[in-house]
Every structure is written in C-alpha cells, then in structure tokens.
PDB file of N, CA and C in Angstrom:
ATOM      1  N   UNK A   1     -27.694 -26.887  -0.862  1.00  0.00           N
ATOM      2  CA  UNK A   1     -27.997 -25.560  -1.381  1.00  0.00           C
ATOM      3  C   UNK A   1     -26.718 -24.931  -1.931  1.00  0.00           C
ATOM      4  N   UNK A   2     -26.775 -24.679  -3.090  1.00  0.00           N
ATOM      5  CA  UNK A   2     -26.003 -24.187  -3.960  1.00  0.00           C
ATOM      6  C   UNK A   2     -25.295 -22.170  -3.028  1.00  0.00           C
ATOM      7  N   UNK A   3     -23.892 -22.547  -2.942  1.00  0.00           N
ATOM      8  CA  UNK A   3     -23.745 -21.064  -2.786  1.00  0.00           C
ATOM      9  C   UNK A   3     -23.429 -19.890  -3.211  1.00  0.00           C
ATOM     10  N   UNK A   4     -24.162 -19.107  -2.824  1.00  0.00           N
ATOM     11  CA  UNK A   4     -24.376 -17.465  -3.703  1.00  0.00           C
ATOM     12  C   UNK A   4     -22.897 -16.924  -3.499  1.00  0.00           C
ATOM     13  N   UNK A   5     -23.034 -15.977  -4.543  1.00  0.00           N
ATOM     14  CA  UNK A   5     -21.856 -15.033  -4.834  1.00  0.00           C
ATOM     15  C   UNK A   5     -21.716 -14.074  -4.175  1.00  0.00           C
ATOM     16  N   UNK A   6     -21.337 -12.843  -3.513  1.00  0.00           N
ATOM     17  CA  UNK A   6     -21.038 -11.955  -3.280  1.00  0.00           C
ATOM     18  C   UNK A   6     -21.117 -10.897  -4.081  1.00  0.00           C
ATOM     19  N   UNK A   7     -22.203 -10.063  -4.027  1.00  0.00           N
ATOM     20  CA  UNK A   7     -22.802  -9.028  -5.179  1.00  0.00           C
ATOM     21  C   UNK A   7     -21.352  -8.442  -6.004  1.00  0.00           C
ATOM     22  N   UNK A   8     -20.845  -7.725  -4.973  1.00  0.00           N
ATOM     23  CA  UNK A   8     -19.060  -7.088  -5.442  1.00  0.00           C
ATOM     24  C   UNK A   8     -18.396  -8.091  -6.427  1.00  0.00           C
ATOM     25  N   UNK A   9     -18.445  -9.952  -6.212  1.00  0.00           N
ATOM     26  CA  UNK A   9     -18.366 -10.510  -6.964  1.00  0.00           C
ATOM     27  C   UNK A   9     -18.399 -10.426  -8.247  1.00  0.00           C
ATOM     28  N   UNK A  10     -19.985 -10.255  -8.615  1.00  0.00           N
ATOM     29  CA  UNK A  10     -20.282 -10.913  -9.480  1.00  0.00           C
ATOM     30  C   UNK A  10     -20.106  -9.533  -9.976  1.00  0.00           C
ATOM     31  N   UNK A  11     -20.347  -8.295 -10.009  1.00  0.00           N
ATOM     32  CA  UNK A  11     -20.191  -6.769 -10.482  1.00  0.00           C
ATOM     33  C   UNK A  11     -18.225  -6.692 -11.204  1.00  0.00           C
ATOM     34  N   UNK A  12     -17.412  -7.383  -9.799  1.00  0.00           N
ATOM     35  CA  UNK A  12     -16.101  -7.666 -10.745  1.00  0.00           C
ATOM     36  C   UNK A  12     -15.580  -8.594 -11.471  1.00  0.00           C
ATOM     37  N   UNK A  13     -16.678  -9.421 -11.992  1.00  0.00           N
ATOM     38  CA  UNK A  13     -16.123 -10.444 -12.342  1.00  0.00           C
ATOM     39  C   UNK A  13     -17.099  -9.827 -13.824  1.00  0.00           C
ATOM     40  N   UNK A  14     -17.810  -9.375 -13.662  1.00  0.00           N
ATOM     41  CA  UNK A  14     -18.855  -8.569 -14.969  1.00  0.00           C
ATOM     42  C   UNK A  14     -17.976  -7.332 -15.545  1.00  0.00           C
ATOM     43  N   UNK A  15     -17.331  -6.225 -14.641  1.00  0.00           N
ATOM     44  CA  UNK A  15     -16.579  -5.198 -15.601  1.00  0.00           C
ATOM     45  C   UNK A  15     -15.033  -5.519 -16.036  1.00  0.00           C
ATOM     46  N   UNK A  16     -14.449  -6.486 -15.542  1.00  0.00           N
ATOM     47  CA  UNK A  16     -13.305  -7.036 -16.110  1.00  0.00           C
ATOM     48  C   UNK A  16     -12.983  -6.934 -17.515  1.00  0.00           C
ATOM     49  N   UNK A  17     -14.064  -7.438 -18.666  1.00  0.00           N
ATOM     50  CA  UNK A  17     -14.669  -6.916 -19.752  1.00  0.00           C
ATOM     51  C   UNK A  17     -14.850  -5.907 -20.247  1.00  0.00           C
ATOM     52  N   UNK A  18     -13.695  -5.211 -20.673  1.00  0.00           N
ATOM     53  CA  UNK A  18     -14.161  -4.198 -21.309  1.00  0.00           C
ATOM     54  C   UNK A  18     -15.451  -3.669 -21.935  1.00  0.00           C
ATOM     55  N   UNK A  19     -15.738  -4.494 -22.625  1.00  0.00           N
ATOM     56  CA  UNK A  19     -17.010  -4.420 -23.273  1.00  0.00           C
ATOM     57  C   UNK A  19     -18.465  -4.010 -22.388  1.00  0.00           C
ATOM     58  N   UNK A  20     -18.028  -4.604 -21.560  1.00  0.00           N
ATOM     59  CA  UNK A  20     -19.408  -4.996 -20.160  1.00  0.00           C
ATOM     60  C   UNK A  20     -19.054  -3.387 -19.643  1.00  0.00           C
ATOM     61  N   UNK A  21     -17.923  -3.340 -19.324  1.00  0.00           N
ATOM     62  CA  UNK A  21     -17.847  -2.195 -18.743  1.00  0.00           C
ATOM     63  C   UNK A  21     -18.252  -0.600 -19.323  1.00  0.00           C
ATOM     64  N   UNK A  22     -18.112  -0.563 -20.625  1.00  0.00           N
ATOM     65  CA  UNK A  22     -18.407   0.286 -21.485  1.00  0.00           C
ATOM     66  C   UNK A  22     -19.768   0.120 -21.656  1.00  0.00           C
ATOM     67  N   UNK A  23     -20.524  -0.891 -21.634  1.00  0.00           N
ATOM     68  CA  UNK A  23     -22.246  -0.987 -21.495  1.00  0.00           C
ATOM     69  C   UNK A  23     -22.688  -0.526 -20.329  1.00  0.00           C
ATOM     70  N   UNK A  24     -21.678  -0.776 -19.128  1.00  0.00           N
ATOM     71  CA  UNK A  24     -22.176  -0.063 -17.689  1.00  0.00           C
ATOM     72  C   UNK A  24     -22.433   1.127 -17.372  1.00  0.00           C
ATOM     73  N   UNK A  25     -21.357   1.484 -17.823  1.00  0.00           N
ATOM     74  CA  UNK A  25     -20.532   3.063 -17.934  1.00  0.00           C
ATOM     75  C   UNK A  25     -21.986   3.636 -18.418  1.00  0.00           C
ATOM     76  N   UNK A  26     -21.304   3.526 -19.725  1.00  0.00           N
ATOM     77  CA  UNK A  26     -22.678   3.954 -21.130  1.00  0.00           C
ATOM     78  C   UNK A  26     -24.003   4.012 -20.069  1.00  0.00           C
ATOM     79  N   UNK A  27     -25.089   3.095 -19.708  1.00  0.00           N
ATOM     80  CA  UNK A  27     -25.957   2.932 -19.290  1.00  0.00           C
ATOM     81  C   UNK A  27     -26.068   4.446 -17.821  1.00  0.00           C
ATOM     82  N   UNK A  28     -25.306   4.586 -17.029  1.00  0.00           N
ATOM     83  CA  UNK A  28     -25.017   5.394 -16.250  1.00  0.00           C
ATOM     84  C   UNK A  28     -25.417   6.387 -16.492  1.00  0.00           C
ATOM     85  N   UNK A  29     -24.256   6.656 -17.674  1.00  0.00           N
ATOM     86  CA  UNK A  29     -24.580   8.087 -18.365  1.00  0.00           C
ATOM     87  C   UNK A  29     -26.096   8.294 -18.958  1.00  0.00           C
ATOM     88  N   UNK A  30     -26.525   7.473 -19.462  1.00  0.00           N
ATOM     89  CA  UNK A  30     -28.203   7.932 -19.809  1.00  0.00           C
ATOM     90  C   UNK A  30     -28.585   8.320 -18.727  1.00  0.00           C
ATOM     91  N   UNK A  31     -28.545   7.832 -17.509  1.00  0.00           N
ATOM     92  CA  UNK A  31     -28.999   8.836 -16.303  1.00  0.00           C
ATOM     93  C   UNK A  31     -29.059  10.088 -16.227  1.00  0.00           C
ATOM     94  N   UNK A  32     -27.276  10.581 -16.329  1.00  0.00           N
ATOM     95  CA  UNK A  32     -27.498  12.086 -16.722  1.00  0.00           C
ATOM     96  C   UNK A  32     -26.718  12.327 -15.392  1.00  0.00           C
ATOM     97  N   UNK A  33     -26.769  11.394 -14.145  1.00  0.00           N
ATOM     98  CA  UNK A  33     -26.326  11.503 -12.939  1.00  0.00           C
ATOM     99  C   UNK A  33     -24.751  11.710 -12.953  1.00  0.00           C
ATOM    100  N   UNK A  34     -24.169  12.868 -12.888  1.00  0.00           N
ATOM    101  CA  UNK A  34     -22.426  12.495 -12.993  1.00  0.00           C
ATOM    102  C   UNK A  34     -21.881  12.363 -11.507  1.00  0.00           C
ATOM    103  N   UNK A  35     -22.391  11.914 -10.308  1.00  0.00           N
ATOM    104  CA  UNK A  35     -22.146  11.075  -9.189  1.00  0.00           C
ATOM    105  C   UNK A  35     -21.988  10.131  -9.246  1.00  0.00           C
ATOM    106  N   UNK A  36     -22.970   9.452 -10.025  1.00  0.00           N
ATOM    107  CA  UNK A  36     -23.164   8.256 -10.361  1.00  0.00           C
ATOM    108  C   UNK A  36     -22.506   7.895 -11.377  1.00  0.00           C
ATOM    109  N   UNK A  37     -21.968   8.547 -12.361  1.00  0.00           N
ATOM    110  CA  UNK A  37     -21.417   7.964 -13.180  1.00  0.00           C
ATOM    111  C   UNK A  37     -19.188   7.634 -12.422  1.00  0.00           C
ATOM    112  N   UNK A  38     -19.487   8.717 -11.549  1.00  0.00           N
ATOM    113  CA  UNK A  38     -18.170   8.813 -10.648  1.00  0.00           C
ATOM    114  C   UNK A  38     -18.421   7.458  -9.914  1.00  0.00           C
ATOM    115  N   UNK A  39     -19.176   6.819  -9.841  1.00  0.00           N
ATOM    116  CA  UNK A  39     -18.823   5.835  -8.678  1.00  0.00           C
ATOM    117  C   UNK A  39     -19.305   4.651  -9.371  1.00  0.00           C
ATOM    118  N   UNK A  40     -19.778   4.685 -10.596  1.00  0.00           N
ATOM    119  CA  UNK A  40     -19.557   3.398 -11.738  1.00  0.00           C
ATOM    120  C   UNK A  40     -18.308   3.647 -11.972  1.00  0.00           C
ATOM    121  N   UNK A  41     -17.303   4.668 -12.416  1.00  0.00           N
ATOM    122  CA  UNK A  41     -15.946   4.630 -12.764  1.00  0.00           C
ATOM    123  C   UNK A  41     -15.145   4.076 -11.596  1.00  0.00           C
ATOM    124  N   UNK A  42     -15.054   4.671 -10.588  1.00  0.00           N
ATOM    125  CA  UNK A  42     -14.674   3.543  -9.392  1.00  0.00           C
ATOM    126  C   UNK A  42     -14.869   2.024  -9.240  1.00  0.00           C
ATOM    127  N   UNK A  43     -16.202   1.505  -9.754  1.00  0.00           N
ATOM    128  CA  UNK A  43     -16.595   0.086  -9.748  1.00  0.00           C
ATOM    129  C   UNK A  43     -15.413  -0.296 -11.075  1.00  0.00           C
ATOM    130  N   UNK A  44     -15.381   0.284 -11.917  1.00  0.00           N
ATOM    131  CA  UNK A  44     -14.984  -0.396 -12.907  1.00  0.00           C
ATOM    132  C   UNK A  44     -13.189  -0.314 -12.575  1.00  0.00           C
ATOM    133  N   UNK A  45     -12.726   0.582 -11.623  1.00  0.00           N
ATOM    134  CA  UNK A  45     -11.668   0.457 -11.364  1.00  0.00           C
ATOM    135  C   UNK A  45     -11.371  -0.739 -10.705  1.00  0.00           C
ATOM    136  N   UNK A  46     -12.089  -0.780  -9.775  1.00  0.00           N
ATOM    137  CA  UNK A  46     -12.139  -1.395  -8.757  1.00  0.00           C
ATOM    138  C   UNK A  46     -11.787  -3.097  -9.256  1.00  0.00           C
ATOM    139  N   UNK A  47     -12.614  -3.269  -9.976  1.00  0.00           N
ATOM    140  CA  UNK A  47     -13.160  -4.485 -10.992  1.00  0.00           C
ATOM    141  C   UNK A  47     -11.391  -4.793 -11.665  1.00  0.00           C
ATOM    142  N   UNK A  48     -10.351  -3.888 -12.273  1.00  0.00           N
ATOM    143  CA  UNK A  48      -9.877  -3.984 -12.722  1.00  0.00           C
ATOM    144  C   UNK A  48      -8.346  -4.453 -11.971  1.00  0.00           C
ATOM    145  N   UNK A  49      -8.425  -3.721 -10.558  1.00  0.00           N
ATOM    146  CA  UNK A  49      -7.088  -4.112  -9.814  1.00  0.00           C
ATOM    147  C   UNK A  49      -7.399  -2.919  -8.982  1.00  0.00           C
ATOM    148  N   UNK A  50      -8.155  -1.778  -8.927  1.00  0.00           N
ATOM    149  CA  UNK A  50      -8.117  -0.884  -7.504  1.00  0.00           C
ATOM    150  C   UNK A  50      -7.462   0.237  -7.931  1.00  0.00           C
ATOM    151  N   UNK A  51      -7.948   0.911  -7.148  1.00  0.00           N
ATOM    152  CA  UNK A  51      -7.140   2.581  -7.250  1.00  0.00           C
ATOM    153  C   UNK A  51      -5.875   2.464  -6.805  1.00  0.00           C
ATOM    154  N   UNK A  52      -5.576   1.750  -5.821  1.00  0.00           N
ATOM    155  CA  UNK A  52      -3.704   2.200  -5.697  1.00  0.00           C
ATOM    156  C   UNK A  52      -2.990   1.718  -7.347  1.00  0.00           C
ATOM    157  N   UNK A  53      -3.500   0.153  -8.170  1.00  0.00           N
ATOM    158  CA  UNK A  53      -3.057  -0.048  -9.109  1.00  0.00           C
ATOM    159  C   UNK A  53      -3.307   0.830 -10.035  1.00  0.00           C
ATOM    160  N   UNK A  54      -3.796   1.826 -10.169  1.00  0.00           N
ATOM    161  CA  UNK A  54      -4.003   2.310 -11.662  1.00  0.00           C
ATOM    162  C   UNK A  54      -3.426   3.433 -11.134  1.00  0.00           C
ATOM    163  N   UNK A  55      -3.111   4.149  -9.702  1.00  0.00           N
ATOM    164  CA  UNK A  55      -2.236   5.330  -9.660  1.00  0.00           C
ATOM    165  C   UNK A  55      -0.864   4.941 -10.142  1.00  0.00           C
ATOM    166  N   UNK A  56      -0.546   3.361  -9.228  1.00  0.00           N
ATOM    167  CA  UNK A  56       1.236   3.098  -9.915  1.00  0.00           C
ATOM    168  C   UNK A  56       1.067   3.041 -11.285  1.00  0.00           C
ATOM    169  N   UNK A  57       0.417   2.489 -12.135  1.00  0.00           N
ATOM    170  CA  UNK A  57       0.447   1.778 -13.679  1.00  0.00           C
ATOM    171  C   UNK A  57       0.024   3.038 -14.322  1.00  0.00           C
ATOM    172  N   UNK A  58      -0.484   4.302 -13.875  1.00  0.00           N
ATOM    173  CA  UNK A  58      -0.390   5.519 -14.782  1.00  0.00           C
ATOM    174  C   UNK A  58       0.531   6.706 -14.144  1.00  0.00           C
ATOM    175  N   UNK A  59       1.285   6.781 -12.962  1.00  0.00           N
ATOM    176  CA  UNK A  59       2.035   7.527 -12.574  1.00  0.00           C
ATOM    177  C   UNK A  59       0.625   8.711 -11.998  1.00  0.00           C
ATOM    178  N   UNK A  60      -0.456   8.272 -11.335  1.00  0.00           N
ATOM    179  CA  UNK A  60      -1.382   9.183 -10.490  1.00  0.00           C
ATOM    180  C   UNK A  60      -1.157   8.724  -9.309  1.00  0.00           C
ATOM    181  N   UNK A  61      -1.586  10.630  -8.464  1.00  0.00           N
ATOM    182  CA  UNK A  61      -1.435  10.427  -6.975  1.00  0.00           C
ATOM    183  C   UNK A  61      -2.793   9.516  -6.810  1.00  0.00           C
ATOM    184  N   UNK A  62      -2.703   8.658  -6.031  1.00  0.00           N
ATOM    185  CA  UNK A  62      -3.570   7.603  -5.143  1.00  0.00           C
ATOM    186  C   UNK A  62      -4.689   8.144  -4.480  1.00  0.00           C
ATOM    187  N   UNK A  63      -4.499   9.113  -3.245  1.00  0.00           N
ATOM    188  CA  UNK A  63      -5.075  10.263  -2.586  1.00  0.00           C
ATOM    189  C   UNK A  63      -6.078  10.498  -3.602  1.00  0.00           C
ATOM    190  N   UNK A  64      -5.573  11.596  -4.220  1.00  0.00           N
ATOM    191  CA  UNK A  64      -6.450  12.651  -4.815  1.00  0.00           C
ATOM    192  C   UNK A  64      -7.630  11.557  -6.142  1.00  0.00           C
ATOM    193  N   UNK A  65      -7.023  10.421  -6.547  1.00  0.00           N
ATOM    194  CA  UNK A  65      -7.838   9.389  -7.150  1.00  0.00           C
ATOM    195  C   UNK A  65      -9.099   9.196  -6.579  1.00  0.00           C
ATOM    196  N   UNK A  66      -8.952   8.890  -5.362  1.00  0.00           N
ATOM    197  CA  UNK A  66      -9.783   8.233  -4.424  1.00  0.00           C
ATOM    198  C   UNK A  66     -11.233   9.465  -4.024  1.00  0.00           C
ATOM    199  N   UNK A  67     -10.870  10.608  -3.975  1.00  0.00           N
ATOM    200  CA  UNK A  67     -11.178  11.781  -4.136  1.00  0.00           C
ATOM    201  C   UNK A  67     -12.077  11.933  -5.408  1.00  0.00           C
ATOM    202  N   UNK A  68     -11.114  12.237  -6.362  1.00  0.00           N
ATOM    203  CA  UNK A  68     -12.071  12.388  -7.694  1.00  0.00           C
ATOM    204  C   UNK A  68     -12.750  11.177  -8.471  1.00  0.00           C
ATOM    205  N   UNK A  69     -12.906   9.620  -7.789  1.00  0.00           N
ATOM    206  CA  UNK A  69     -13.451   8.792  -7.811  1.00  0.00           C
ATOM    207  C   UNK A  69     -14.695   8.847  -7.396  1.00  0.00           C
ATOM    208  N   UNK A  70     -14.748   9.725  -6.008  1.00  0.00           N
ATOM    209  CA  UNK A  70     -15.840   9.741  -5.182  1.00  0.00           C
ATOM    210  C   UNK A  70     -17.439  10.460  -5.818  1.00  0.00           C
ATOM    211  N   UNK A  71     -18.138  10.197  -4.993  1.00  0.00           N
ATOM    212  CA  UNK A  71     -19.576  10.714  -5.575  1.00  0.00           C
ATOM    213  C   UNK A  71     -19.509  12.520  -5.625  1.00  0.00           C
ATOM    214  N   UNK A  72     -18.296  13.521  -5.162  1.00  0.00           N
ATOM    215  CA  UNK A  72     -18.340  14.538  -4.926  1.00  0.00           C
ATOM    216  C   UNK A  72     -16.804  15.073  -6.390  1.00  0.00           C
ATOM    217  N   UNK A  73     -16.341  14.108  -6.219  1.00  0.00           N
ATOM    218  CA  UNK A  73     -15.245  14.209  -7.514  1.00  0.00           C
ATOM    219  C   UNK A  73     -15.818  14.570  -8.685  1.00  0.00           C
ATOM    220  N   UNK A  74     -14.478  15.698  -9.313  1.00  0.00           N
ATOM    221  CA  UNK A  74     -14.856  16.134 -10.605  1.00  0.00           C
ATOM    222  C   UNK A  74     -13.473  16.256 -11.281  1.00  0.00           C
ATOM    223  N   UNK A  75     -13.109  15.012 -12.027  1.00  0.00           N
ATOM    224  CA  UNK A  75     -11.878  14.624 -12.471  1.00  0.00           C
ATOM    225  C   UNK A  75     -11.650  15.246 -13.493  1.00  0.00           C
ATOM    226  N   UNK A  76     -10.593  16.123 -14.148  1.00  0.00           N
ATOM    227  CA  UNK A  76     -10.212  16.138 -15.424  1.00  0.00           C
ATOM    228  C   UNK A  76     -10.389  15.509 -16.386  1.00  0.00           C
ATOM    229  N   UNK A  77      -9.871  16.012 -17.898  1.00  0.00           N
ATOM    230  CA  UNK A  77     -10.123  15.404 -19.083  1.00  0.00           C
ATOM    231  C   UNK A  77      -9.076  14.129 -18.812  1.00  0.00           C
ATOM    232  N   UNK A  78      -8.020  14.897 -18.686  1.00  0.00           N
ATOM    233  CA  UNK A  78      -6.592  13.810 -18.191  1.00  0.00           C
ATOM    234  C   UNK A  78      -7.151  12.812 -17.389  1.00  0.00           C
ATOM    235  N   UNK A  79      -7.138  12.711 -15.942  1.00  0.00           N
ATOM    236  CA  UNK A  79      -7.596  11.709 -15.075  1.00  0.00           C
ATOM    237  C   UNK A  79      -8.349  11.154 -15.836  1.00  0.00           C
ATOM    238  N   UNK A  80      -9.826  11.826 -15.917  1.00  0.00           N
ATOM    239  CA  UNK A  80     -10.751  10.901 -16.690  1.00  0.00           C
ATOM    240  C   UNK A  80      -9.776   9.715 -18.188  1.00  0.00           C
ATOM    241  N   UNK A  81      -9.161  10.429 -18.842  1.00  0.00           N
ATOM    242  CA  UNK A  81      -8.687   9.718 -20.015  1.00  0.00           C
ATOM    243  C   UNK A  81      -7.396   8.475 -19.231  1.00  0.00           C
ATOM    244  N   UNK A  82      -7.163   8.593 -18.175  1.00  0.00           N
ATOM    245  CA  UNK A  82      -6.120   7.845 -17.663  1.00  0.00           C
ATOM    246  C   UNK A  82      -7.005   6.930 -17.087  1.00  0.00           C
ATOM    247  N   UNK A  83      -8.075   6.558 -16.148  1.00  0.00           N
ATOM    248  CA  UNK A  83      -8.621   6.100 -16.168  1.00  0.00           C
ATOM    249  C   UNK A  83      -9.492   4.886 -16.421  1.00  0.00           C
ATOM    250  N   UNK A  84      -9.919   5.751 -17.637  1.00  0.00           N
ATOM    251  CA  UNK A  84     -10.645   4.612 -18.637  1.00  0.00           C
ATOM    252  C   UNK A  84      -9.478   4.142 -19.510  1.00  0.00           C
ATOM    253  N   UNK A  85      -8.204   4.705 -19.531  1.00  0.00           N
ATOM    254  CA  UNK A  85      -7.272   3.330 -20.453  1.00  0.00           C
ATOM    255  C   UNK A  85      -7.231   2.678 -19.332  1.00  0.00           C
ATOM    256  N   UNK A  86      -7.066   3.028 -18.478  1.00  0.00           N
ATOM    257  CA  UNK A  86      -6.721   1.637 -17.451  1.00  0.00           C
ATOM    258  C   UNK A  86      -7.654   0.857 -17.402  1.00  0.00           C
ATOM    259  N   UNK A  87      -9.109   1.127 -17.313  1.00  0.00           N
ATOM    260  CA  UNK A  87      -9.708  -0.291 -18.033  1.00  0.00           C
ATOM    261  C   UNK A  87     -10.252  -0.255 -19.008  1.00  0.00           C
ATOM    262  N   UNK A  88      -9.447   0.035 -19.714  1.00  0.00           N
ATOM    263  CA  UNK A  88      -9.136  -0.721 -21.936  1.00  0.00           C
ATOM    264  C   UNK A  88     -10.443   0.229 -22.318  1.00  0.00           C
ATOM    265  N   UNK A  89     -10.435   1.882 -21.605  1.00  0.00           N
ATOM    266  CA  UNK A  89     -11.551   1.962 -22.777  1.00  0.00           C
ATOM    267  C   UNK A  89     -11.042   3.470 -22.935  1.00  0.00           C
ATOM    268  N   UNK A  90     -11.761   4.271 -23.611  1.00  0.00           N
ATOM    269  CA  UNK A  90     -11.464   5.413 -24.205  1.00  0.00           C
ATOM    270  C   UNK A  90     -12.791   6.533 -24.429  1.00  0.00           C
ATOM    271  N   UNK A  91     -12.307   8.031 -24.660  1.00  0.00           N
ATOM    272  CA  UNK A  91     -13.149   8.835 -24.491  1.00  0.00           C
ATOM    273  C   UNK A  91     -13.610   8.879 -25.840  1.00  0.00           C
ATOM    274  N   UNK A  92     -15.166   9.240 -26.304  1.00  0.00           N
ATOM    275  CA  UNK A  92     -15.733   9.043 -28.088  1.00  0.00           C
ATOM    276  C   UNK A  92     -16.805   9.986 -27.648  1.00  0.00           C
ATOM    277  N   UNK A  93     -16.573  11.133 -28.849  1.00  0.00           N
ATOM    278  CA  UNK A  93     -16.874  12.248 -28.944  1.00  0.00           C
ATOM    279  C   UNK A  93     -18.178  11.615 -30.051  1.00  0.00           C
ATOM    280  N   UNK A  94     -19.991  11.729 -29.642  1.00  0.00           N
ATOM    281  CA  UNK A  94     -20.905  10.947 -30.951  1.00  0.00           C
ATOM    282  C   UNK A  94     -21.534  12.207 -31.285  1.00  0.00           C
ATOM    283  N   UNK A  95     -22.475  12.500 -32.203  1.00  0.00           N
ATOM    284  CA  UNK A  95     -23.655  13.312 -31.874  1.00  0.00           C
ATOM    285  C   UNK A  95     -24.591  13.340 -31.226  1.00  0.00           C
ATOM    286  N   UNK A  96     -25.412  13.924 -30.428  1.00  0.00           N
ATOM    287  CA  UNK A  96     -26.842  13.770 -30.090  1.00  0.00           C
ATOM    288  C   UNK A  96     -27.755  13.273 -30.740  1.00  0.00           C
ATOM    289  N   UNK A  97     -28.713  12.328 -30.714  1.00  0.00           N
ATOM    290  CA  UNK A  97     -29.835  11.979 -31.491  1.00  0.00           C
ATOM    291  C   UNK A  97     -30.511  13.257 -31.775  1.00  0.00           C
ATOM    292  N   UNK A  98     -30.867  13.481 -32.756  1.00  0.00           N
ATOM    293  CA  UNK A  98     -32.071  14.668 -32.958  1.00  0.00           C
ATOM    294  C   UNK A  98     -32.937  14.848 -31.801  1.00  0.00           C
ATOM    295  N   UNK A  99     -33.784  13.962 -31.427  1.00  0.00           N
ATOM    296  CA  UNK A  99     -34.988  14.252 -30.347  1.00  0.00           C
ATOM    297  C   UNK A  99     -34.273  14.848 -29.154  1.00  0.00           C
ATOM    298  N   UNK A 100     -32.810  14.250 -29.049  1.00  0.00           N
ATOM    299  CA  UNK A 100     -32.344  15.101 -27.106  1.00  0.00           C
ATOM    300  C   UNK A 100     -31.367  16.584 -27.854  1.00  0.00           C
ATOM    301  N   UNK A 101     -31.347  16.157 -28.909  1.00  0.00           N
ATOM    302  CA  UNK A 101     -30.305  17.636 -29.165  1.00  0.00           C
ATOM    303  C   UNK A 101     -31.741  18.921 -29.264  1.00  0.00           C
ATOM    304  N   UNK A 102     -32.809  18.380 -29.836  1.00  0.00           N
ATOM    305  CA  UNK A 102     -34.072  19.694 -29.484  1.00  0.00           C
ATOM    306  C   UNK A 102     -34.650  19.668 -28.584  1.00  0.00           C
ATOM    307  N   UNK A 103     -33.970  19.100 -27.507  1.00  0.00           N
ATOM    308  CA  UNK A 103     -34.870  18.710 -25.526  1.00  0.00           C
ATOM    309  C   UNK A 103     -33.896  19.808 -25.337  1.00  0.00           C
ATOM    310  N   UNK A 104     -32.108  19.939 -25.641  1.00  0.00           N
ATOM    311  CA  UNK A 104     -31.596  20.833 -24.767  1.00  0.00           C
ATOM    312  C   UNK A 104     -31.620  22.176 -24.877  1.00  0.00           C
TER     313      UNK A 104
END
C-alpha cells in the first residue's frame, strides 16, 4: 500500500508556486471571509519558509506577524504588501464585474 502524504504536505508543496498560491488566495477572497483569507495568508507563508523567515527577510516583528496572521488579525497595507512579496506576489487594484458592483 502506497503511502499517503500529510495534508500540510501536499497544501506546501501546492503554494510554493506562486501562481497556485495566487489561485488560493484569489479563491478565498470570493468568499468574502477576511479570517479566512488571514489564515490562507499564513498557509501560504507557511508554505514558503514560516513566519519567523519572512519577519528576518523583511525586517518584521515575528510576534505581532503571528498575531496579524491569525483569524482575529487585521494587518496593514504595509504588512499585507510585505507579505505577499515574500511569497512572489503583489497587491492589484481590478474593477468589479458589473453584476457585484450593482449587488453593493
């Protein structure tokens, strides 16, 4: 019998990828959930080398990361933009589709 992966596995071995990760992310956000989208940004940290690495490799406190990572965190534009360079992605300002821009 062939052996299985370790879910955490296969989730970091999937956002490593920028690309993947920006489909994750992305997908999140259609939720609408920004808890959830806080603790996909954590996965994708996580995925990348961990919160202590991306506090040394951007000059952020560690602590307060771990914090505004969390499902109760509400990170800055900054954090947020430090962040997602740390795994290779960036903030993109689109329009609303017509149908959700006359829902809001």
């Amino acid at each position: 019998m062939a052996k299985s992966k370790n879910i955490t596995e296969t989730l970091n071995a999937y956002l490593q990828d920028p690309d993947e990760a920006s489909a994750y992310l992305e997908a999140v956000l259609e939720d609408g959930d920004n808890s959830a989208l806080l603790v996909a940004l954590r996965d994708v940290v996580d995925a990348r080398g961990g919160v202590a690495e991306l506090a040394a490799e951007k000059g952020l406190n560690r602590e307060t990361l771990y914090r505004t990572l969390s499902e109760d965190g509400n990170p800055t534009l900054y954090t947020l933009s430090k962040v997602l360079e740390f795994a290779g992605l960036r903030v993109s300002i689109l329009p609303m589709n017509e149908d959700h821009a006359k829902a809001s």
